[in-house]
N, C-alpha and C. Protein backbone atom coordinates (compact mmCIF):
# COMPACT_ATOMS: atom_id res chain seq x y z
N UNK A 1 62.65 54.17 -59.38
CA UNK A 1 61.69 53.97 -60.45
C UNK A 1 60.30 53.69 -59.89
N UNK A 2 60.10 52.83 -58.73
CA UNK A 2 58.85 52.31 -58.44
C UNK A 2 57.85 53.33 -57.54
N UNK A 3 58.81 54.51 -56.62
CA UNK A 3 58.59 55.76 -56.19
C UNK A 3 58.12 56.73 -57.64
N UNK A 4 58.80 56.66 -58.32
CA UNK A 4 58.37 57.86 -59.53
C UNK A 4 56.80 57.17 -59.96
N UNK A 5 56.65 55.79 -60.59
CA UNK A 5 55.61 55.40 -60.87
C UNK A 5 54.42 55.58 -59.79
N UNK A 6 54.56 55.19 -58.55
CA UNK A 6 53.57 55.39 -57.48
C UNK A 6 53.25 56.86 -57.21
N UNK A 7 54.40 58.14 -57.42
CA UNK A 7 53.74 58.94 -57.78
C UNK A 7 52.61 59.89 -58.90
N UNK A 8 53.26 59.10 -59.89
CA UNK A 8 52.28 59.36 -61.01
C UNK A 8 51.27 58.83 -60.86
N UNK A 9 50.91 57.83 -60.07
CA UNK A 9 49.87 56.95 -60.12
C UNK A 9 48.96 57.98 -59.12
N UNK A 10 49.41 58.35 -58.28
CA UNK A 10 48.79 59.24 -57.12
C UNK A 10 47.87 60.28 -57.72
N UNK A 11 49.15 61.19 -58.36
CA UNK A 11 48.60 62.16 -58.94
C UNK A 11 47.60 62.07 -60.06
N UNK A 12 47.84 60.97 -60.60
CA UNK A 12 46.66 60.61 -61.76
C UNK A 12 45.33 60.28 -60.95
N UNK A 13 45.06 59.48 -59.80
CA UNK A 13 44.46 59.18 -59.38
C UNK A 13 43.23 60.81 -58.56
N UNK A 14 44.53 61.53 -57.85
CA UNK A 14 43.84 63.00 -57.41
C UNK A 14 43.37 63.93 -58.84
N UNK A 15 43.83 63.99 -60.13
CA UNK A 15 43.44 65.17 -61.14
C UNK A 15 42.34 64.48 -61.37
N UNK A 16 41.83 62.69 -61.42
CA UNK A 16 40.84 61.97 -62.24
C UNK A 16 39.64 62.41 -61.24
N UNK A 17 39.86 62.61 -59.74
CA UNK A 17 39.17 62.59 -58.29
C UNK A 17 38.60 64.22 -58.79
N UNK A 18 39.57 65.08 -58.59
CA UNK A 18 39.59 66.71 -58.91
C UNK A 18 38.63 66.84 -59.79
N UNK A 19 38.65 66.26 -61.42
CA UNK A 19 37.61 66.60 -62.44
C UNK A 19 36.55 66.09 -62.58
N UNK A 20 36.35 64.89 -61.97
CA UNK A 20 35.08 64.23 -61.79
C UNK A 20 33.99 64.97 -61.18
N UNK A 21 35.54 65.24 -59.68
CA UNK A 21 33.99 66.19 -58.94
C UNK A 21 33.68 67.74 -59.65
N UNK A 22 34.51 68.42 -59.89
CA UNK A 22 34.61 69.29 -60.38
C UNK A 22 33.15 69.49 -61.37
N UNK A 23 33.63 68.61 -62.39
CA UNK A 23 32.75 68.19 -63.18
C UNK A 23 30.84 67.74 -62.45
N UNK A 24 31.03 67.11 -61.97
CA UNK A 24 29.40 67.29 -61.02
C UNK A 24 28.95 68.29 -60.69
N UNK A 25 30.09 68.94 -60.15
CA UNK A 25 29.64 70.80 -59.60
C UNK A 25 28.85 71.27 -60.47
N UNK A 26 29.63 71.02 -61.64
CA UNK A 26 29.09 71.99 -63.11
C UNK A 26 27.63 71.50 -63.30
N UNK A 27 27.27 70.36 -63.39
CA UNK A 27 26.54 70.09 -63.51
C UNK A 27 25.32 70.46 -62.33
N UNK A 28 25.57 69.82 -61.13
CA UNK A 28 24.53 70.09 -60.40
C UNK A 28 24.47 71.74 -60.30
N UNK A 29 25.16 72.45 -60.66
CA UNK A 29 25.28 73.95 -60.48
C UNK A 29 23.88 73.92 -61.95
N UNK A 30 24.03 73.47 -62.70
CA UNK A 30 22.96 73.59 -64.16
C UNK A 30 21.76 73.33 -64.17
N UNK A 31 21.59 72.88 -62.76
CA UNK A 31 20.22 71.99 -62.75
C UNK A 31 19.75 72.57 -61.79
N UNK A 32 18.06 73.18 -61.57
CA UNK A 32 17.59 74.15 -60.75
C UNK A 32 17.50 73.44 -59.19
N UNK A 33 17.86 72.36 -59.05
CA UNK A 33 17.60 71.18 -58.23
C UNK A 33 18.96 71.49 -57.31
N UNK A 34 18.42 71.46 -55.88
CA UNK A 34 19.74 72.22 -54.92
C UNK A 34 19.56 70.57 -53.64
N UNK A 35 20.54 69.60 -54.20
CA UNK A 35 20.70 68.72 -53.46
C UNK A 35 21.85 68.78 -52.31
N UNK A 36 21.31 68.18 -50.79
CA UNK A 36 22.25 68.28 -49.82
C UNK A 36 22.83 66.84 -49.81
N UNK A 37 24.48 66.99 -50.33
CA UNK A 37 25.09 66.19 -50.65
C UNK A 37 26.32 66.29 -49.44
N UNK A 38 26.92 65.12 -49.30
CA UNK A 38 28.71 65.18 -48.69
C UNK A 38 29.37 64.95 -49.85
N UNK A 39 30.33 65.51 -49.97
CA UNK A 39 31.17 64.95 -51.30
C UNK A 39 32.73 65.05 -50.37
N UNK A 40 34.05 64.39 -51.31
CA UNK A 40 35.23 64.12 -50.47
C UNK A 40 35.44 62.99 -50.63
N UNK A 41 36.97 62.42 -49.82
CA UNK A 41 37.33 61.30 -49.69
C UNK A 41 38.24 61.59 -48.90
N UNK A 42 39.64 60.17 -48.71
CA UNK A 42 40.37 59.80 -48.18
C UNK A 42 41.07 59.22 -49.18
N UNK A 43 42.52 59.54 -49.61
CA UNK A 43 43.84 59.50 -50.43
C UNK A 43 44.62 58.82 -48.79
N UNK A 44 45.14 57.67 -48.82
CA UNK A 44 46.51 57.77 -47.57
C UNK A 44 47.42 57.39 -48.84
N UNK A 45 48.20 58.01 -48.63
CA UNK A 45 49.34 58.02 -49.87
C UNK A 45 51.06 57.11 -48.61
N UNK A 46 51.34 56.19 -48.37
CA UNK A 46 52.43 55.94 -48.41
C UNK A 46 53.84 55.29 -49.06
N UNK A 47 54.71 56.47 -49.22
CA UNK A 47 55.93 56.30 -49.27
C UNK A 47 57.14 55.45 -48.67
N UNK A 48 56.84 54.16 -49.03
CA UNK A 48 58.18 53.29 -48.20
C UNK A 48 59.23 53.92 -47.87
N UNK A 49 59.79 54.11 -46.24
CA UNK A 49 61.21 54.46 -46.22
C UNK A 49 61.39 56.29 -46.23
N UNK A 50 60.51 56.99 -46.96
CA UNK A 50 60.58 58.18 -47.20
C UNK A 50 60.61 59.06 -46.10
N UNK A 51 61.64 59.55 -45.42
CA UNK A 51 61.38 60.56 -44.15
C UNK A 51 61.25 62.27 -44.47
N UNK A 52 60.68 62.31 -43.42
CA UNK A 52 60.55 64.27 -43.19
C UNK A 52 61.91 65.01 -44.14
N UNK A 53 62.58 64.38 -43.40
CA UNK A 53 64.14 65.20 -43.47
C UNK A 53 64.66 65.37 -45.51
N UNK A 54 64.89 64.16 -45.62
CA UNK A 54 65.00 64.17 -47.24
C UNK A 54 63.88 64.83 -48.29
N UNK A 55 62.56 64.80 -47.45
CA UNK A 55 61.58 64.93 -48.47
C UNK A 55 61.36 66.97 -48.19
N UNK A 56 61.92 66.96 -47.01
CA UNK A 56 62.11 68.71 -47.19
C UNK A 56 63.06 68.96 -47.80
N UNK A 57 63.95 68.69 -48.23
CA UNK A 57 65.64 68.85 -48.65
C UNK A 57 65.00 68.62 -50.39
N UNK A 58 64.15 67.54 -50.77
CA UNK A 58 63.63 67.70 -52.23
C UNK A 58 62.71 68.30 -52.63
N UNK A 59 62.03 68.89 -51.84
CA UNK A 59 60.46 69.84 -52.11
C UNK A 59 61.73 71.27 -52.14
N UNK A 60 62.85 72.03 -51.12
CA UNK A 60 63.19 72.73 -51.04
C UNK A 60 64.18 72.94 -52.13
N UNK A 61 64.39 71.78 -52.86
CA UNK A 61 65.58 71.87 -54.25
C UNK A 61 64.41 71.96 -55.07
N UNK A 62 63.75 72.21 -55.13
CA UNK A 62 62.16 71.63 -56.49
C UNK A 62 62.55 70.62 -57.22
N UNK A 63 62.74 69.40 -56.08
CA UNK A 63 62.32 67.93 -56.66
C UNK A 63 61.61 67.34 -56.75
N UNK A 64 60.51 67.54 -55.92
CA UNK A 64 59.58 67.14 -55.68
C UNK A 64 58.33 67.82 -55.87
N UNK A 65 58.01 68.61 -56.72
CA UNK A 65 56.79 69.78 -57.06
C UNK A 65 55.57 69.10 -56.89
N UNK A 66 55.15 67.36 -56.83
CA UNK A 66 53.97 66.79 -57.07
C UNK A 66 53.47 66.90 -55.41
N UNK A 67 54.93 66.47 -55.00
CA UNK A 67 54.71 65.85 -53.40
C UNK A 67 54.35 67.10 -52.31
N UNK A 68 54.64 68.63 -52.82
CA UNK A 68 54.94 70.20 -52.22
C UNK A 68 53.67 70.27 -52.29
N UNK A 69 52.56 69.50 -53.46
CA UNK A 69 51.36 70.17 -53.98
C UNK A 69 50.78 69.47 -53.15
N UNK A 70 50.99 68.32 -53.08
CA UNK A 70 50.06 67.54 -52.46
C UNK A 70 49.88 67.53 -50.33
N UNK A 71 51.11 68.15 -50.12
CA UNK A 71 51.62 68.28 -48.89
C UNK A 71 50.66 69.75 -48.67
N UNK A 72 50.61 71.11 -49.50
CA UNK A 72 50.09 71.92 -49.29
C UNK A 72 48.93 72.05 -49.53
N UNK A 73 48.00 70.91 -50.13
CA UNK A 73 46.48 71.15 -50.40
C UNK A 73 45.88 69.81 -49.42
N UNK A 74 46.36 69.58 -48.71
CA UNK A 74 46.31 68.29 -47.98
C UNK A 74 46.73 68.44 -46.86
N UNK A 75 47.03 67.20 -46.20
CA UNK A 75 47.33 66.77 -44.65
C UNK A 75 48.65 66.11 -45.17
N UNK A 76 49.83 66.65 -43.80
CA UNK A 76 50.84 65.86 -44.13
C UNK A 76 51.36 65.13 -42.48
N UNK A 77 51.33 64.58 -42.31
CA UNK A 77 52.37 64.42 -40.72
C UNK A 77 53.54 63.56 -40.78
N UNK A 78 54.04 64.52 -40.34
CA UNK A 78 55.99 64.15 -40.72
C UNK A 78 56.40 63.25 -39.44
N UNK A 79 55.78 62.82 -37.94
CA UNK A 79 55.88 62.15 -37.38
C UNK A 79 55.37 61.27 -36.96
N UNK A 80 55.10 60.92 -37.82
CA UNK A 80 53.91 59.19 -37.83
C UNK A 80 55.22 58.22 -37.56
N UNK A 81 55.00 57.28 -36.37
CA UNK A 81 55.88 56.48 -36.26
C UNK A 81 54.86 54.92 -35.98
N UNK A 82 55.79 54.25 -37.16
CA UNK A 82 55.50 53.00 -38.17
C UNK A 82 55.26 52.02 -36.84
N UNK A 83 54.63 50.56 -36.93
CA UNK A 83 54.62 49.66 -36.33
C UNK A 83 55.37 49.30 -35.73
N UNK A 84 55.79 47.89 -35.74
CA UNK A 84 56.58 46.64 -35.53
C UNK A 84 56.40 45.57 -36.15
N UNK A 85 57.08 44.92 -37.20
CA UNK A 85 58.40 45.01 -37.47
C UNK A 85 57.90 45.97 -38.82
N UNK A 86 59.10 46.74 -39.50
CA UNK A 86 59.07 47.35 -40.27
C UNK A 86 58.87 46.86 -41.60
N UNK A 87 57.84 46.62 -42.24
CA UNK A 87 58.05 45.47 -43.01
C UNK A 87 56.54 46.38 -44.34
N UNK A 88 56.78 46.39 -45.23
CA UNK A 88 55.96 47.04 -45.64
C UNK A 88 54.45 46.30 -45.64
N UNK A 89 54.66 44.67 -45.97
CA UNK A 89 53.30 44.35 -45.54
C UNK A 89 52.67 44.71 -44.10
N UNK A 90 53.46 44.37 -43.08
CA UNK A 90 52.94 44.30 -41.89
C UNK A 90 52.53 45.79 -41.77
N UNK A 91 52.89 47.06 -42.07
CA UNK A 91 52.70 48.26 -41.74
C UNK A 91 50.99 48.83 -42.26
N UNK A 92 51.18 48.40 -44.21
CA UNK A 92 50.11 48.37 -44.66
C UNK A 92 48.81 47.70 -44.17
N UNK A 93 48.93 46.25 -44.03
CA UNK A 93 48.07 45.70 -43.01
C UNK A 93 47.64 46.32 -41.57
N UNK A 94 48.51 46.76 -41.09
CA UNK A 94 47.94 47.90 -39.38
C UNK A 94 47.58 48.93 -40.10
N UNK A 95 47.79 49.66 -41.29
CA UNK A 95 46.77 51.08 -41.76
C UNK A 95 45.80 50.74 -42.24
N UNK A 96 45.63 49.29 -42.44
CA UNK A 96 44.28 49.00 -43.71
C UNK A 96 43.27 48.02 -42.52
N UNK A 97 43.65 47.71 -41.21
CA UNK A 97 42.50 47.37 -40.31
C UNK A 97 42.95 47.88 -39.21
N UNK A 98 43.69 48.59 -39.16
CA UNK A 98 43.13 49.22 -37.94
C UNK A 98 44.20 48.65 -36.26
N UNK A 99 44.46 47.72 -37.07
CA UNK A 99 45.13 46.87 -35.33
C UNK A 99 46.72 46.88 -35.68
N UNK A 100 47.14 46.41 -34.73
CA UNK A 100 48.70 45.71 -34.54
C UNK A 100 48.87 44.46 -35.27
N UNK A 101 50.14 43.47 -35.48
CA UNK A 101 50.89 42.63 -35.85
C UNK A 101 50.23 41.82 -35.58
N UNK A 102 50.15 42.08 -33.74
CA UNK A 102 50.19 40.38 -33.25
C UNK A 102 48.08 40.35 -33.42
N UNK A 103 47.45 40.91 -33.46
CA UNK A 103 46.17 41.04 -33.91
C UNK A 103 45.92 40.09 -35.56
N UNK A 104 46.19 41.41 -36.31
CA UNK A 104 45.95 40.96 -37.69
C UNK A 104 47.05 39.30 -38.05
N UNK A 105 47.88 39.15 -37.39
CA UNK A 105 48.52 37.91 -37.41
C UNK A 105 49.35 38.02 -39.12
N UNK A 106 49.96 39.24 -39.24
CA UNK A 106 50.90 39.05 -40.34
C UNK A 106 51.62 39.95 -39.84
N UNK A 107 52.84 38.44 -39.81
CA UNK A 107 54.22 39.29 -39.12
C UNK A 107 55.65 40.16 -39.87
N UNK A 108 55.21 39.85 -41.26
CA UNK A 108 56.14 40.11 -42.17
C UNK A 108 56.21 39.23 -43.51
N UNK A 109 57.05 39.83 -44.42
CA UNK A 109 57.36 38.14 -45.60
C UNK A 109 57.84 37.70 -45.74
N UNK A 110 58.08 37.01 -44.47
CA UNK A 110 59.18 35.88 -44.50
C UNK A 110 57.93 35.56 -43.44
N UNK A 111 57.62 34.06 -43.21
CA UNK A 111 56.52 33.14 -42.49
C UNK A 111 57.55 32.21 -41.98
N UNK A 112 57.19 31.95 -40.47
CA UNK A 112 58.48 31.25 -39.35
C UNK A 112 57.18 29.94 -39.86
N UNK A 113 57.79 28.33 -40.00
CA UNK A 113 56.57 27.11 -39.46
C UNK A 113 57.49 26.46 -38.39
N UNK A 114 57.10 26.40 -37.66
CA UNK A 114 57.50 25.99 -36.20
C UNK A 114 57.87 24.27 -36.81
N UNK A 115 56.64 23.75 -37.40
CA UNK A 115 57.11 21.79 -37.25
C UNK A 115 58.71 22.02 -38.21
N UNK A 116 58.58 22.68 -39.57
CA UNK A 116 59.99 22.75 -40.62
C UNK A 116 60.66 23.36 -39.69
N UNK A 117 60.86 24.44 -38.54
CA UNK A 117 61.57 24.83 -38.18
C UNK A 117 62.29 25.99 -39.66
C-alpha cells in the first residue's frame, strides 16, 4: 500500500513538474522576448527494498507501467549499492548530505545510550 501511494505521489509530482514547465514554454514561446534560461531538475525517487530483478519481472508482466515510464524517460541504475547499516533513515540521510553513517552520526532507529546501557 505505502509503495502504491509513493508512487502516485511521484508521478503526481513529475505530470505537476511536466505542465508547469510545459506551460511556461507556451508562454515564453508568446512573448517576442527570447530569454536564456536553464530549466530542469532532480526527482531521486527511492524505493525501499525494491531490486533490479523483481522490478524487471513487473515492468515485463505490465505491472509496473508508471515505473517502465519513468525508467525510460529518465535515469535508472540498477546497481547502486546502499550504505551501512541498511536502515532506511540512515540510507536517506547519506543521499540527502552527501556523507556516511559514522559522519552524519545517524546510525539507524533504534539509538544505543551507553550510561542506560
Amino acid at each position: 500500500m505505502g509503495l502504491l501511494l509513493l508512487v502516485i505521489f511521484v508521478l503526481l509530482i513529475v505530470g505537476a513538474y511536466r505542465y508547469f514547465r510545459q506551460k511556461r514554454g507556451q508562454e515564453e514561446n508568446s512573448t517576442s522576448s527570447l530569454q536564456n534560461h536553464t530549466s530542469g531538475g532532480v526527482i531521486v525517487m527511492v524505493i525501499d527494498s525494491l531490486m533490479d530483478k523483481p522490478l524487471q519481472d513487473a515492468i515485463k508482466n505490465n505491472k509496473a507501467p508508471a515505473l517502465n515510464y519513468l525508467i525510460e524517460n529518465g535515469q535508472y541504475f540498477p546497481n547502486v549499492v546502499s550504505s551501512f547499516p541498511t536502515m532506511s533513515v540512515t540510507i536517506d540521510t547519506s543521499l540527502l548530505t552527501g556523507t556516511y553513517p559514522d559522519q552524519h552520526k545517524i546510525p539507524g532507529l533504534v539509538w544505543y545510550d551507553k550510561k542506560k546501557q
